[in-house]
Protein backbone atom coordinates (compact mmCIF):
# COMPACT_ATOMS: atom_id res chain seq x y z
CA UNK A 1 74.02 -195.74 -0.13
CA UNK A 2 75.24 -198.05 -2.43
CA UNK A 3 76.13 -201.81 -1.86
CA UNK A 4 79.78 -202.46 -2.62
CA UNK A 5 80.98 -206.19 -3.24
CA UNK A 6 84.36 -207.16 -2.54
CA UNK A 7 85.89 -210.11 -4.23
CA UNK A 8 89.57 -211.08 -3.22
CA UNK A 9 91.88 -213.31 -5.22
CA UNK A 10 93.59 -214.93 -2.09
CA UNK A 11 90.85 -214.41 0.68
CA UNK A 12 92.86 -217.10 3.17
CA UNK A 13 95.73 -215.20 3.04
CA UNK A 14 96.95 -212.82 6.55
CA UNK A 15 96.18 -208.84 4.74
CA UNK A 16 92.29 -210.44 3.89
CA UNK A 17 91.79 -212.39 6.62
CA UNK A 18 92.87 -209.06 8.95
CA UNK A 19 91.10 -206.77 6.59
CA UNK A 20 87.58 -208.84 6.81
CA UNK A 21 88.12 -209.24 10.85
CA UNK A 22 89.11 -205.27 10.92
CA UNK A 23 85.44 -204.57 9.22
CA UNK A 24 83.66 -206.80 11.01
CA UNK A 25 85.41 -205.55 14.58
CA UNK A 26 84.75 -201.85 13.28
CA UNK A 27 81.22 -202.96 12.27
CA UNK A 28 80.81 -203.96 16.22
CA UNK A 29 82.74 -201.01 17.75
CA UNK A 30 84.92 -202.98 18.69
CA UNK A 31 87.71 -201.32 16.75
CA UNK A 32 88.03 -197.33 15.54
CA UNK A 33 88.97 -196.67 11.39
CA UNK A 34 92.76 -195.35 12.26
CA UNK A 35 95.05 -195.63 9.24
CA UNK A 36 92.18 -194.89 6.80
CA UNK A 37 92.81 -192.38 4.27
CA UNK A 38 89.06 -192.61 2.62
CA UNK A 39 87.52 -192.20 6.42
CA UNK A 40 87.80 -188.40 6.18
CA UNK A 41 86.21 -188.20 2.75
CA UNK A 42 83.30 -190.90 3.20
CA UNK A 43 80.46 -188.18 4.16
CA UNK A 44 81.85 -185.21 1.90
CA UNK A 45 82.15 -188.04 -1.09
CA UNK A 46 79.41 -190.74 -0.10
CA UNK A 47 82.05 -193.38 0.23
CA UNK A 48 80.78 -196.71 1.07
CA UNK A 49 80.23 -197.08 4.78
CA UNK A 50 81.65 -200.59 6.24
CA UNK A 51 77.99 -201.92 6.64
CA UNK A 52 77.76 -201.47 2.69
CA UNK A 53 80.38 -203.97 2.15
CA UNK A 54 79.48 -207.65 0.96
CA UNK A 55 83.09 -210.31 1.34
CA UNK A 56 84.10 -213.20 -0.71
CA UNK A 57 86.71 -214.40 -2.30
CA UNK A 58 88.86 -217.03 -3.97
CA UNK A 59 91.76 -219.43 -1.96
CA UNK A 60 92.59 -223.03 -3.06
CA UNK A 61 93.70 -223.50 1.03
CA UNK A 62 89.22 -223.38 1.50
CA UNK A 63 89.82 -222.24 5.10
CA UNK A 64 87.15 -220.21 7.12
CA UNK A 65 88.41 -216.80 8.10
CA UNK A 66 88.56 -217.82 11.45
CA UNK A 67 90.81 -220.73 10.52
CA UNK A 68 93.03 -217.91 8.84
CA UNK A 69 92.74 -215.30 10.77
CA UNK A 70 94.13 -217.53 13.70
CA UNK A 71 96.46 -219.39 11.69
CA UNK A 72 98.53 -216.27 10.37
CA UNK A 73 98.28 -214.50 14.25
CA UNK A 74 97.85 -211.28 13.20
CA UNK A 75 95.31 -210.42 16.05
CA UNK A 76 95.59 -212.83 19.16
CA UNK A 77 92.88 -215.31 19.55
CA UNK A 78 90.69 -212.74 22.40
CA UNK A 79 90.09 -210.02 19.74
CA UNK A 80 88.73 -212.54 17.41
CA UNK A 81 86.81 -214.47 19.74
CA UNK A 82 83.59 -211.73 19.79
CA UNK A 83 83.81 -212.08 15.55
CA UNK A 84 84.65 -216.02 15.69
CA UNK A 85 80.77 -216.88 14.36
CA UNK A 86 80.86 -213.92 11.93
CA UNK A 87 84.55 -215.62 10.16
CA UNK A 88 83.79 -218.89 10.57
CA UNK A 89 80.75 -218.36 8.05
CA UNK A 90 82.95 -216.91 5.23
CA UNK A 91 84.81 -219.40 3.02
CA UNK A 92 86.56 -218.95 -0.46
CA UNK A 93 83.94 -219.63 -2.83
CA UNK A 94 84.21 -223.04 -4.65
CA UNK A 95 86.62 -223.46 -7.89
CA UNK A 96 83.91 -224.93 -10.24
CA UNK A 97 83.06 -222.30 -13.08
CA UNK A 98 84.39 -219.37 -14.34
CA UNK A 99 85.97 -216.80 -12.52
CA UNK A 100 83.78 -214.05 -14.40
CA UNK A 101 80.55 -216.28 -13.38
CA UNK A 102 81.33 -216.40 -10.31
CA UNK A 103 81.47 -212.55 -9.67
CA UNK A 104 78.04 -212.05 -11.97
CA UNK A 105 76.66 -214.61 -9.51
CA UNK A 106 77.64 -212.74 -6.59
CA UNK A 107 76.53 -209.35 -7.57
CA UNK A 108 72.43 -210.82 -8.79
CA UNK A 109 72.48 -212.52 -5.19
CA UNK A 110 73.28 -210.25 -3.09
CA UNK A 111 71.66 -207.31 -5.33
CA UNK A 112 74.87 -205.27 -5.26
CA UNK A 113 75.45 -201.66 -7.59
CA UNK A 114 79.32 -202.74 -7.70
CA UNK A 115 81.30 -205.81 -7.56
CA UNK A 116 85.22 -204.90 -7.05
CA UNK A 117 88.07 -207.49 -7.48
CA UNK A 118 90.92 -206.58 -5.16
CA UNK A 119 93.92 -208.84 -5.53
CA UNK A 120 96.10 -210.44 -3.10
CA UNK A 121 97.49 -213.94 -4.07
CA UNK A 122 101.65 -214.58 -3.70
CA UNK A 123 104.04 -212.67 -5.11
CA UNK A 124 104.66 -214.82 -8.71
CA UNK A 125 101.47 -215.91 -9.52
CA UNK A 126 101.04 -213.94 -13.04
CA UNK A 127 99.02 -216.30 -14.56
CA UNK A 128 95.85 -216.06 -12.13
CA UNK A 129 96.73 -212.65 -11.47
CA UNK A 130 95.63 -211.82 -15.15
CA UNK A 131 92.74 -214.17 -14.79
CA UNK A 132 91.09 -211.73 -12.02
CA UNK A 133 92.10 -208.95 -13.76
CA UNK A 134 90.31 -210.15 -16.93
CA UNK A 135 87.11 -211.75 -15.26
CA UNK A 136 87.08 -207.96 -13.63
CA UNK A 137 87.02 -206.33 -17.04
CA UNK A 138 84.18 -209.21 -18.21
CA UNK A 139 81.71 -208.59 -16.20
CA UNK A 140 82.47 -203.95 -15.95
CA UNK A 141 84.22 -204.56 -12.13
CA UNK A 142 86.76 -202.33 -10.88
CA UNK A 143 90.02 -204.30 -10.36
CA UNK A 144 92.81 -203.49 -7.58
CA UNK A 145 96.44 -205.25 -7.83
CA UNK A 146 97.83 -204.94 -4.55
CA UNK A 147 100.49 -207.74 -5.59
CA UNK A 148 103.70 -207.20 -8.08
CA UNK A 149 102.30 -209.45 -10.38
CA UNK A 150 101.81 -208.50 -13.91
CA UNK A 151 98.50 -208.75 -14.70
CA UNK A 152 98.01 -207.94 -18.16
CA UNK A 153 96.68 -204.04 -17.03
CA UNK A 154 96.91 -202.63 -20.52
CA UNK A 155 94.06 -204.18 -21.70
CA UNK A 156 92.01 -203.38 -18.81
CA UNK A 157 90.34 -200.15 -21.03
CA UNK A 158 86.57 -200.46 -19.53
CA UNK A 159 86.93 -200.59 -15.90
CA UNK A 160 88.88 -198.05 -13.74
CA UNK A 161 92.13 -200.10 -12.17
CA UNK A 162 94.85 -199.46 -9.72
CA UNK A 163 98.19 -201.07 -8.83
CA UNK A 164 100.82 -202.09 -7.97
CA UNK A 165 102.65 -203.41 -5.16
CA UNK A 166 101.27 -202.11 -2.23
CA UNK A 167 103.51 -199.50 -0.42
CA UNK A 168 103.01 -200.25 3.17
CA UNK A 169 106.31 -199.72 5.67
CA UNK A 170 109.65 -199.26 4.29
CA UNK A 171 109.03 -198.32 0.66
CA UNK A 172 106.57 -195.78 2.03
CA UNK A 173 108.98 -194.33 4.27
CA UNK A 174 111.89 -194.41 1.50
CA UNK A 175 109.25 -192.05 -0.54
CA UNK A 176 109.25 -189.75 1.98
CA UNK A 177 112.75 -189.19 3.10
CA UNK A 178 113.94 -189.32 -0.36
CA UNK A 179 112.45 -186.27 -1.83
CA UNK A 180 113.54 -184.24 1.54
CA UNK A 181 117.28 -185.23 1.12
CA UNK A 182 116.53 -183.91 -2.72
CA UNK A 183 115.36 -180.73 -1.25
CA UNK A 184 118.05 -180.14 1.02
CA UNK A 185 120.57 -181.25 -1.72
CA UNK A 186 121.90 -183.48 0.23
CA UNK A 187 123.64 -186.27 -2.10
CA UNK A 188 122.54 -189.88 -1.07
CA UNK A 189 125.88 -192.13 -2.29
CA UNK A 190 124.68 -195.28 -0.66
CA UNK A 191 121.23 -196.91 0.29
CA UNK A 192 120.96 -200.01 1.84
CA UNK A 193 117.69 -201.35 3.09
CA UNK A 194 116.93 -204.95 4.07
CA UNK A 195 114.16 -206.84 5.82
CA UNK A 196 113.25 -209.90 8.41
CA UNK A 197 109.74 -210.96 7.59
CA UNK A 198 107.94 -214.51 8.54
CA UNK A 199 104.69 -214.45 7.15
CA UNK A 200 103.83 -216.23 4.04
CA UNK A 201 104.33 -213.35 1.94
CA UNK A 202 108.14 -213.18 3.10
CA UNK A 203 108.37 -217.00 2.17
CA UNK A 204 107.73 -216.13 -1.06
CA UNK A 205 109.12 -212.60 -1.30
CA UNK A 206 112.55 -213.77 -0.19
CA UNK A 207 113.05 -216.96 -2.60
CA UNK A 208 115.77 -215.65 -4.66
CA UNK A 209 113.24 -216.41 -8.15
CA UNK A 210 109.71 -215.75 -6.94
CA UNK A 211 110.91 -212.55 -5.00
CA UNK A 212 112.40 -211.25 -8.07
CA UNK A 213 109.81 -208.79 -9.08
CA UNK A 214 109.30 -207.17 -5.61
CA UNK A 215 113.02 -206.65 -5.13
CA UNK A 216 112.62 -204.88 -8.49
CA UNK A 217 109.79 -202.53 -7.32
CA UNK A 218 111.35 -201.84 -4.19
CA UNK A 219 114.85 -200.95 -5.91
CA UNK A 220 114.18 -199.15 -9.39
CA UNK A 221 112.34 -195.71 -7.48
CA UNK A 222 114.92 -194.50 -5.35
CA UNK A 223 116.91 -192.87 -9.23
CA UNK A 224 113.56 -190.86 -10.49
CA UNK A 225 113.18 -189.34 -6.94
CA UNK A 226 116.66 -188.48 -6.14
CA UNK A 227 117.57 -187.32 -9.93
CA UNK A 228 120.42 -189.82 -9.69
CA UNK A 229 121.19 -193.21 -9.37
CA UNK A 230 122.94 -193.56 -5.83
CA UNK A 231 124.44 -197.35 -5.31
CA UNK A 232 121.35 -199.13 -3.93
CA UNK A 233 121.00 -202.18 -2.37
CA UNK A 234 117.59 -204.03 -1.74
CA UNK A 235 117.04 -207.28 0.08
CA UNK A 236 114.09 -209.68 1.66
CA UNK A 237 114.62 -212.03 4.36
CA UNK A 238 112.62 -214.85 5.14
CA UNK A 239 112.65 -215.70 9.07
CA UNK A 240 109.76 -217.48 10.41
CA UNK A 241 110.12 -216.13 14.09
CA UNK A 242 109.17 -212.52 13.45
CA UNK A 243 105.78 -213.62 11.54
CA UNK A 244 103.78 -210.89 10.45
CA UNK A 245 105.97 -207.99 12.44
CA UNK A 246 108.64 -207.13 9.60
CA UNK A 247 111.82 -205.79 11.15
CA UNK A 248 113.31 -203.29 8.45
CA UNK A 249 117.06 -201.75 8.79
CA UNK A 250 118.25 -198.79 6.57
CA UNK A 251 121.30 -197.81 6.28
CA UNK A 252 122.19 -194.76 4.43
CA UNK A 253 125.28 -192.62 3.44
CA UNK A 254 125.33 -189.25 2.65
CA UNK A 255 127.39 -186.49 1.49
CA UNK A 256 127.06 -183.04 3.14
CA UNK A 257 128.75 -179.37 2.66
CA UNK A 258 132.39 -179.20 1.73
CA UNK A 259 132.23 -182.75 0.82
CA UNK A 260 131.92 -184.42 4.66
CA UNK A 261 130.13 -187.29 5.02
CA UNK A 262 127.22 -188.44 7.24
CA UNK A 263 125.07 -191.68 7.60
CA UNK A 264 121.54 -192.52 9.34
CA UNK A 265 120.61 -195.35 10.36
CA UNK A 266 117.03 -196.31 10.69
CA UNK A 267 115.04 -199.82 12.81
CA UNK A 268 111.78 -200.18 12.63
CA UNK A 269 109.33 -202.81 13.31
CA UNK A 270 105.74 -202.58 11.07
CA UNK A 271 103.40 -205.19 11.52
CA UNK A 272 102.91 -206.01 7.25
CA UNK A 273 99.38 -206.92 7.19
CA UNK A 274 98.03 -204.50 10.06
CA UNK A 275 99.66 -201.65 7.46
CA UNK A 276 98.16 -203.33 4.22
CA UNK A 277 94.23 -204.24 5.21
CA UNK A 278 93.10 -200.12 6.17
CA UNK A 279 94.72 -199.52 2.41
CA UNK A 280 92.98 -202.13 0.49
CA UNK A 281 89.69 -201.02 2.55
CA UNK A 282 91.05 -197.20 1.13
CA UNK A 283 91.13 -198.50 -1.88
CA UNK A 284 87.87 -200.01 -2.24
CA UNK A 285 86.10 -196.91 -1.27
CA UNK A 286 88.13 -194.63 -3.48
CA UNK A 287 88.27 -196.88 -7.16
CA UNK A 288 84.30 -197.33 -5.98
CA UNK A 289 84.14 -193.83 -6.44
CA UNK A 290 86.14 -193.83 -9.92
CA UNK A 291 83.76 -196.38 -11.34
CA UNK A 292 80.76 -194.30 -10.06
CA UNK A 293 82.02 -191.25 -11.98
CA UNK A 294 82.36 -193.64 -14.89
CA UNK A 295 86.34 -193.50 -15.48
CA UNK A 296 88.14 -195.96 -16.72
CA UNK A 297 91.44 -196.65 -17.49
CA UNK A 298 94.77 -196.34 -14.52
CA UNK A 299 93.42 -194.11 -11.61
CA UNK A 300 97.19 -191.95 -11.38
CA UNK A 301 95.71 -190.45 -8.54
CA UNK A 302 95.81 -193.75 -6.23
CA UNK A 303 99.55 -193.53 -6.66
CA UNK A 304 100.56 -192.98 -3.37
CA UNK A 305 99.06 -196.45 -2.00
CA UNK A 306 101.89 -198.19 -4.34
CA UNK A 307 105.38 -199.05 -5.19
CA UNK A 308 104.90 -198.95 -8.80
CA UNK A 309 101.78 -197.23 -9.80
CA UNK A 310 100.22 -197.26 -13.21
CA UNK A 311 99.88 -195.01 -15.14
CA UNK A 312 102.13 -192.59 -13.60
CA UNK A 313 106.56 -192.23 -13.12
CA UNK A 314 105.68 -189.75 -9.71
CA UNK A 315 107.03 -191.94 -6.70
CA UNK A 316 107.67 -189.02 -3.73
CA UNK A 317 105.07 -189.61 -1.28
CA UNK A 318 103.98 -185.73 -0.95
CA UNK A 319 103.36 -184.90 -4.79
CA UNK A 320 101.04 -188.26 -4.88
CA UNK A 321 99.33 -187.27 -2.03
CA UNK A 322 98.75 -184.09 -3.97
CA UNK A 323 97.75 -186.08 -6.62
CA UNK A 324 95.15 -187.86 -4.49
CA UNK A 325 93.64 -184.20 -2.57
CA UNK A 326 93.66 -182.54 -6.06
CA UNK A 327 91.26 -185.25 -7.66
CA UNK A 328 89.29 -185.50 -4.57
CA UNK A 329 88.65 -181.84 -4.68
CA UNK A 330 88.05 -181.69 -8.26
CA UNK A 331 85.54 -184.58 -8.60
CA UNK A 332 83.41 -183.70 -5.28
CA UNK A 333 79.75 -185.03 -5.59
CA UNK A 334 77.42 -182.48 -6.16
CA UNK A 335 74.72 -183.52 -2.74
């Protein structure tokens, strides 16, 4: 089996810091694979197994993983504690050098066969967003933007990439209901969805500038999946107490036979970065399979993991999870 690296642009951050303490707690059996997509194609597809995965990563904060993992309270402070040594001996790698260095130095010592930079820093952050993305495409690494930043994809032609804006909670379940209301012609006239979220993602996200871009992605698919443009309104709340557990409210109106009208009215509570880590770790298996095949170019097919994929205008959840059973059928290794 292959030896994967993984390289993440914002490794102090709450999705990385749960994603490395999810593998490591898996790793232990302390902790089964649920929400993981690429789990039931790992043996059928020789996807990389968890022990096959190498960690590092870039964060000017220079924290351990512990330090993170207990400073964004994600998992409470017993489910870390049999993992504590294991996080406390990962740290971002230093800022001397080039980024592109950096990951050849990685791959030579730890003798990996693939080296993939995933990408997770704040919403806004463009610049170093394309810096990843083009130290990726230096040194022939598959490149992941889970972020809405614009990372200069187009001239990623050499390496198989995917992106952008991870769909995680309400987006996800706004691509689902959508098409269904579609199919039922049932006319949506009014969509309002709006969000409480504490973490340091929703400090960003909800600053009225830097949150700009995700309020766009969030907005601008309800029109292509309804066939119409129903008044939509989209908005991000910052507040501290509900940390990583986003509270999401939708409220919608509808217009039924003979012209009567209806509304739903959905609460939920997702916990942002438990939803976000099993899809990066998805991802990583799956564009590790891409680059093995040798594509290059936007992998369409990964659609379904975001709110504004590449490559692709299909947004309703059940034709890109077509999209992704289709490939995976068609591209089977030959064992």
């Amino acid at each position: 089996m292959s030896r994967i690296g993984i390289c993440i642009a914002g490794l102090n951050g709450a999705v990385a810091s749960t994603l490395v303490a999810g593998v490591c707690l898996m790793r232990r059996g302390l902790a089964t694979p649920v929400a993981m997509i690429s789990e039931r194609y790992r043996q059928s597809h020789q996807l990389a197994g968890l022990d096959d995965l190498i960690i590092t990563g870039w964060d000017p904060r220079g924290e351990t993983l512990y330090e993170s993992a207990l400073r964004h309270r994600v998992l409470e402070p017993h489910r870390l504690h049999p993992i504590a040594k294991e996080l406390a001996g990962l740290r971002p790698l230093g800022g001397k050098g080039s980024v592109a260095a950096a990951i050849d130095k990685f791959r030579r010592a730890h003798r990996l066969d693939t080296v993939i930079v995933l990408n997770l820093i704040p919403t806004g952050e463009n610049a170093a967003s394309a810096q990843y993305a083009r130290a990726a495409h230096e040194t022939g690494s598959p490149f992941i933007n889970f972020t809405p930043n614009n990372c200069g994809e187009s001239k990623l032609t050499a390496i198989p990439y995917a992106g952008r804006d991870g769909k995680t909670g309400q987006t996800w379940l706004k691509s689902v209901l959508a098409p269904a209301f579609r199919a039922r012609d049932l006319r949506v006239t009014g969509w309002y969805s709006t969000n409480l979220l504490g973490n340091e993602d929703g400090k960003v996200v909800g600053h009225p500038v830097k949150g700009r871009q995700k309020i766009r992605d969030k907005s601008k698919l309800l029109a292509p999946m309804l066939g119409y443009d129903p008044f939509h309104l989209v908005q991000i709340n910052y507040f501290p107490p509900r940390g990583d557990t986003k509270e999401s409210w939708d409220y919608l109106d509808l217009e039924g036979f003979l012209g009567l009208p209806m509304q739903i009215r959905i609460s939920a509570q997702y916990r942002d970065s438990i939803l976000a880590a099993p899809m990066c770790l998805d991802l990583v298996r799956f564009i590790e399979l891409a680059h093995r095949q040798r594509a290059t170019g936007p992998q369409t097919w990964l659609s379904l993991f975001f709110k504004a994929p590449y490559g692709t205008k299909t947004h309703g959840f059940s034709k890109q999870e077509q999209m992704l059973v289709e490939h995976l059928d068609a591209c089977r290794p030959t064992l």
